[in-house]
Protein backbone atom coordinates (compact mmCIF):
# COMPACT_ATOMS: atom_id res chain seq x y z
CA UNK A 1 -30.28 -8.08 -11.37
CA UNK A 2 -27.49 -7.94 -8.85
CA UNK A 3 -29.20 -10.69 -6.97
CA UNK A 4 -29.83 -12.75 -10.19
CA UNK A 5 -26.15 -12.75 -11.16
CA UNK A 6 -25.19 -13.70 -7.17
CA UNK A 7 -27.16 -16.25 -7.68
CA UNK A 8 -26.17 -17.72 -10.97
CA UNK A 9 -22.07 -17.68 -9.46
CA UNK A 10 -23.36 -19.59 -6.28
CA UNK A 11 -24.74 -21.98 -8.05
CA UNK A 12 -22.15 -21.80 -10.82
CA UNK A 13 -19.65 -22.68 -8.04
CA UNK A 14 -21.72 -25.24 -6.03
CA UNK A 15 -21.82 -27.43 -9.33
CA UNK A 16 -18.56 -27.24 -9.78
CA UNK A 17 -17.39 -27.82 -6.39
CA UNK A 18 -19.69 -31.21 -6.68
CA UNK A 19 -18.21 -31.87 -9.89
CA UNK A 20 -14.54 -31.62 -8.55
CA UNK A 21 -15.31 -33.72 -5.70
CA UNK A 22 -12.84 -36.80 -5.58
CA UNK A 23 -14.86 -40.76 -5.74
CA UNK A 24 -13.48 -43.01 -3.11
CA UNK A 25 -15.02 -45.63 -4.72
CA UNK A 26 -11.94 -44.85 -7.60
CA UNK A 27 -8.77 -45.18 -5.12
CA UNK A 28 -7.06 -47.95 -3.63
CA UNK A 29 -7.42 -48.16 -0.03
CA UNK A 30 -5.67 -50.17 2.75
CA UNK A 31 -6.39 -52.09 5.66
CA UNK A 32 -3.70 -52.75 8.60
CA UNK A 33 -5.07 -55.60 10.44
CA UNK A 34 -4.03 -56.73 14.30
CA UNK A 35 -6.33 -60.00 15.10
CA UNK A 36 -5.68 -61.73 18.59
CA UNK A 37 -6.69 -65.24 19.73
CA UNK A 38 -5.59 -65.66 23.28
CA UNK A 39 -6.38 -69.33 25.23
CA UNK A 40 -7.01 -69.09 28.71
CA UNK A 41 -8.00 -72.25 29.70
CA UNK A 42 -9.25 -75.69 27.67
CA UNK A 43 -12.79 -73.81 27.05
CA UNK A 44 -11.57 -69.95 27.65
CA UNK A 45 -10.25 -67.82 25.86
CA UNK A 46 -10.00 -63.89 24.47
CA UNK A 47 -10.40 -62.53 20.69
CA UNK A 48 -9.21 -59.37 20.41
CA UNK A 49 -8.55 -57.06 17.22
CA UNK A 50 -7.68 -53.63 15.82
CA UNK A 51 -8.20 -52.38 12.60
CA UNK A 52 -6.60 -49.23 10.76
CA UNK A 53 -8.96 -48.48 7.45
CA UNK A 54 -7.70 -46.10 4.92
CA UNK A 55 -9.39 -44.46 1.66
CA UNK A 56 -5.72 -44.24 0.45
CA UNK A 57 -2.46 -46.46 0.91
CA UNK A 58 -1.23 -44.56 3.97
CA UNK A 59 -3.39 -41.64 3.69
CA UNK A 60 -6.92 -40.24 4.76
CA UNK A 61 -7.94 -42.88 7.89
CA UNK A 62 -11.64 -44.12 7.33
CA UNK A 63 -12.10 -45.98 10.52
CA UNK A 64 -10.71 -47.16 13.07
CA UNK A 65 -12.25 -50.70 15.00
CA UNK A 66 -11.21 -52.46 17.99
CA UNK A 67 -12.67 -55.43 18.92
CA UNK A 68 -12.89 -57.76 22.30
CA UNK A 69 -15.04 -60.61 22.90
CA UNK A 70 -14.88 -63.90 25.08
CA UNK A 71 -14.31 -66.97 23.61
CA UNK A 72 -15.64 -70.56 24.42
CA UNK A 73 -15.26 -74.01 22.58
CA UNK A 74 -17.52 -76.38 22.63
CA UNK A 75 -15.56 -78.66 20.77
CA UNK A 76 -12.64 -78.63 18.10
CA UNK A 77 -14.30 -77.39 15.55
CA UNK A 78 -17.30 -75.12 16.98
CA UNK A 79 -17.00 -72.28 19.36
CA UNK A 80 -18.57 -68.75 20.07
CA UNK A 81 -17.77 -65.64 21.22
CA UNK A 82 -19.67 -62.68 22.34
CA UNK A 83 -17.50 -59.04 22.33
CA UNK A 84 -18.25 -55.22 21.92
CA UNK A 85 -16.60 -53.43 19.32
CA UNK A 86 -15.77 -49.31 19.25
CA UNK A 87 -15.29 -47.71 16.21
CA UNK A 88 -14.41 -44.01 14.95
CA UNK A 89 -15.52 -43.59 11.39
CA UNK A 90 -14.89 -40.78 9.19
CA UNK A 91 -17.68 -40.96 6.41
CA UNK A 92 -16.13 -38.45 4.04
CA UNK A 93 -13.34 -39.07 1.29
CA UNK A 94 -10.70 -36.07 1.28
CA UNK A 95 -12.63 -33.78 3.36
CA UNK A 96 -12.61 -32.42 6.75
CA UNK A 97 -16.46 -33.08 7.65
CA UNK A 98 -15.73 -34.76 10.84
CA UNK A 99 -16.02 -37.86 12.40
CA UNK A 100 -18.40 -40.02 14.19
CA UNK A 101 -18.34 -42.84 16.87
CA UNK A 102 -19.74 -46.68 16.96
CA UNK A 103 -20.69 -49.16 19.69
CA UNK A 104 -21.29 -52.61 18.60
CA UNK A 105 -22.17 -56.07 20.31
CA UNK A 106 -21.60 -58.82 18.18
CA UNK A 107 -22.13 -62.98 18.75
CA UNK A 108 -20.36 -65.04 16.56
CA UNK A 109 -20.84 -68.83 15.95
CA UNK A 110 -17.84 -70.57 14.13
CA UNK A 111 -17.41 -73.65 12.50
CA UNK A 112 -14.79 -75.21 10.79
CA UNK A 113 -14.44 -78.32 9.07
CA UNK A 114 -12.11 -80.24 6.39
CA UNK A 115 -12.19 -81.66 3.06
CA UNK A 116 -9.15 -83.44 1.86
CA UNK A 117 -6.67 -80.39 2.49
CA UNK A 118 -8.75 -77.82 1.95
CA UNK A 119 -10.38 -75.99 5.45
CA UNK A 120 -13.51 -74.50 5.73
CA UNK A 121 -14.62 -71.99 7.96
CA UNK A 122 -17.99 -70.39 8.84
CA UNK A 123 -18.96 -67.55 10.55
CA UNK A 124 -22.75 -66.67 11.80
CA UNK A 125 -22.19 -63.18 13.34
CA UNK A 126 -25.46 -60.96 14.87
CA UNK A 127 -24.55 -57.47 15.27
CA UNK A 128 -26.55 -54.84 17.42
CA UNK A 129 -25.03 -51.34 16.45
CA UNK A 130 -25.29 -48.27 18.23
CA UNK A 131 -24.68 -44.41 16.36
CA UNK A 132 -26.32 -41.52 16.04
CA UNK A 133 -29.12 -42.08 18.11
CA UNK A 134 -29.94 -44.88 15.88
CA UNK A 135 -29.73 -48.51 16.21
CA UNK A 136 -29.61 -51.56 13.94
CA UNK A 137 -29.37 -54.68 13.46
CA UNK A 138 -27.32 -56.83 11.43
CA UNK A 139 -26.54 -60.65 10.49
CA UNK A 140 -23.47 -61.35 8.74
CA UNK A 141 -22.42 -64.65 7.16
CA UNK A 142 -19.04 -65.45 5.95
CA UNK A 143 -17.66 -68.67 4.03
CA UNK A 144 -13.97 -68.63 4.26
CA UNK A 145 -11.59 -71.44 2.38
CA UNK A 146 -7.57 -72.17 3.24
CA UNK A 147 -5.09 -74.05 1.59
CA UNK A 148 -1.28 -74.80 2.83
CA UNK A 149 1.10 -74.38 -0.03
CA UNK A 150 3.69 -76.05 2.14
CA UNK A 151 4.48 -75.61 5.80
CA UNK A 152 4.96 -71.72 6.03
CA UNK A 153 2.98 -70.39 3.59
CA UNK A 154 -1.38 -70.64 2.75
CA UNK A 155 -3.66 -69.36 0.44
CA UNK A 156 -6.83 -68.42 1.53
CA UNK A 157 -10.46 -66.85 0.07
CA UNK A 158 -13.58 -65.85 1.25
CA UNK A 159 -16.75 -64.35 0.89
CA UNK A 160 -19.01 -62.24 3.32
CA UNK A 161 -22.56 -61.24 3.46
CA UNK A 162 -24.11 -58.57 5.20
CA UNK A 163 -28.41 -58.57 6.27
CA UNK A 164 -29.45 -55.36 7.51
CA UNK A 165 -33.06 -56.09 9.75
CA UNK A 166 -33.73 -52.06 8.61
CA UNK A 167 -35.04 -50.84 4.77
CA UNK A 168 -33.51 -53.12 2.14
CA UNK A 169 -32.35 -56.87 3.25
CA UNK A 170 -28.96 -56.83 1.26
CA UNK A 171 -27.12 -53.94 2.88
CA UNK A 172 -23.03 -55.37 1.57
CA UNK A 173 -20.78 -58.03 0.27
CA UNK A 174 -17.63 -58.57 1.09
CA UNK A 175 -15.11 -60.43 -0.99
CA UNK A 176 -11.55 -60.99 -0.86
CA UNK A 177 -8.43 -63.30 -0.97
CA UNK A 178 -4.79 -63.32 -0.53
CA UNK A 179 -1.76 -65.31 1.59
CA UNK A 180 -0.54 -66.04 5.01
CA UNK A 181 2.87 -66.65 5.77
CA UNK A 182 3.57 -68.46 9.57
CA UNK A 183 6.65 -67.20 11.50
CA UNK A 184 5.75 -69.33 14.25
CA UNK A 185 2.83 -70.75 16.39
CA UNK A 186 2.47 -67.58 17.42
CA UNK A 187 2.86 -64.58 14.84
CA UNK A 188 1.35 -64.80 11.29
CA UNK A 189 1.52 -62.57 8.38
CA UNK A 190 -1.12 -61.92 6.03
CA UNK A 191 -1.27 -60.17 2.72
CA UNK A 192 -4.46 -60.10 0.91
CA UNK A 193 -7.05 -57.76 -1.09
CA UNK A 194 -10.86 -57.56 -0.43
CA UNK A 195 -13.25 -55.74 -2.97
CA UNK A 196 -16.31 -54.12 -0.64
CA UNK A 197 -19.75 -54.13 -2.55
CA UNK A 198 -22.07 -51.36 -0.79
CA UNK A 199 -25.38 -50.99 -1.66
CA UNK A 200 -26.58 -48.42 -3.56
CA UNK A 201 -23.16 -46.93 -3.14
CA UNK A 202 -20.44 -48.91 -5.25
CA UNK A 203 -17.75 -50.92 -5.19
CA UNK A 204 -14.34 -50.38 -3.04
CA UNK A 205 -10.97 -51.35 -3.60
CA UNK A 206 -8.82 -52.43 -0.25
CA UNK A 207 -5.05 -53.82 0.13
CA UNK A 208 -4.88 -56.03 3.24
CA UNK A 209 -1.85 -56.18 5.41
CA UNK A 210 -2.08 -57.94 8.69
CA UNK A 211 -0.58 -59.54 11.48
CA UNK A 212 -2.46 -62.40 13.82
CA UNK A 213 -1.18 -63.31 17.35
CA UNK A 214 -2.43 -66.39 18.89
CA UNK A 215 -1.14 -67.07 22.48
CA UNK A 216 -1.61 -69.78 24.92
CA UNK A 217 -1.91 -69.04 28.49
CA UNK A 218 -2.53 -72.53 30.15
CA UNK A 219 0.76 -73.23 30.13
């Protein structure tokens, strides 16, 4: 009996522990965003980036992902660039479980192109990732659009898909839209907010606050 009634509060206390447990698909998180574009010669140059994820404004760091690849135009409006990325992911909302680390190569084809004022931008990105003794393989497509409102401030949108080569095809979508604001040639602010579709997961909420340095060395 003493064994029966053990078991009843351990069970009693596991379903409400899982009850209690806070949904991170429910809070607003935030992303603080560092992207780099660094010319190095007419066909040469560096992409570099660093990302700060949060499950909350300020608090409770998801992931952190840096980014460095080499960059090469073919022309104006099509270039590549071929990088590894690290990243340090905590896959737990409001609980100490741990963390894990990413290596990633990624290839990225971009093209851009104009109608009237409006610009276009693709991205083709492969992805070979490498965690947890596992690796996969992913292909990523993004459609972005940009609009100047005058000649400091833009308005841009975009849309991401995510292929996963592993289980089910449609692995997440990526959707979001928001402002840029130029200081200069060099600095750029953006403010923006992306809603993250994950399958068989949910949907997440993110506040996007970045800053984009593009420097030219051939000078």
């Amino acid at each position: 009996m003493r064994k029966l009634f053990l078991l009843i509060i351990t069970l009693f206390s596991l379903n409400t522990f899982s009850q209690n447990q806070p949904d991170p698909t429910k809070e607003l998180g935030v992303w603080y965003m560092y992207n780099g574009s660094h010319q190095i010669s007419d066909k040469f140059g560096l992409k570099s980036m660093a990302h700060f994820r949060f499950f909350e404004v300020g608090d409770d760091m998801q992931q952190f992902i840096g980014r460095l690849g080499a960059n090469y135009k073919f022309n104006k409006n099509i270039n590549a660039t071929v990088g590894y990325a690290f990243l340090n992911t905590d896959e737990t909302f409001d609980i100490n479980a741990g963390d894990f680390n990413e290596h990633r190569i990624y290839e990225d084809l971009n093209v851009k192109h104009k109608i009237a004022s409006l610009n276009l931008a693709h991205r083709f990105r492969g992805e070979q990732r490498f965690f947890k003794s596992t690796t996969g393989n992913f292909f990523r497509y993004q459609l972005a659009l940009g609009h100047p409102i005058d000649e400091k401030w833009s308005t841009y949108i975009y849309n991401e898909t995510f292929l996963d080569f592993k289980g089910e095809a449609y692995n997440q979508n990526w959707f979001g839209a928001g402002f840029k604001y130029k200081i200069s040639d060099i600095v750029k602010l953006q403010a923006g907010y992306q809603l993250i579709n994950v399958n068989e997961i949910g949907n997440f909420n993110r506040i996007q606050l970045g800053i984009a340095i593009t420097t030219n060395h051939r000078k």
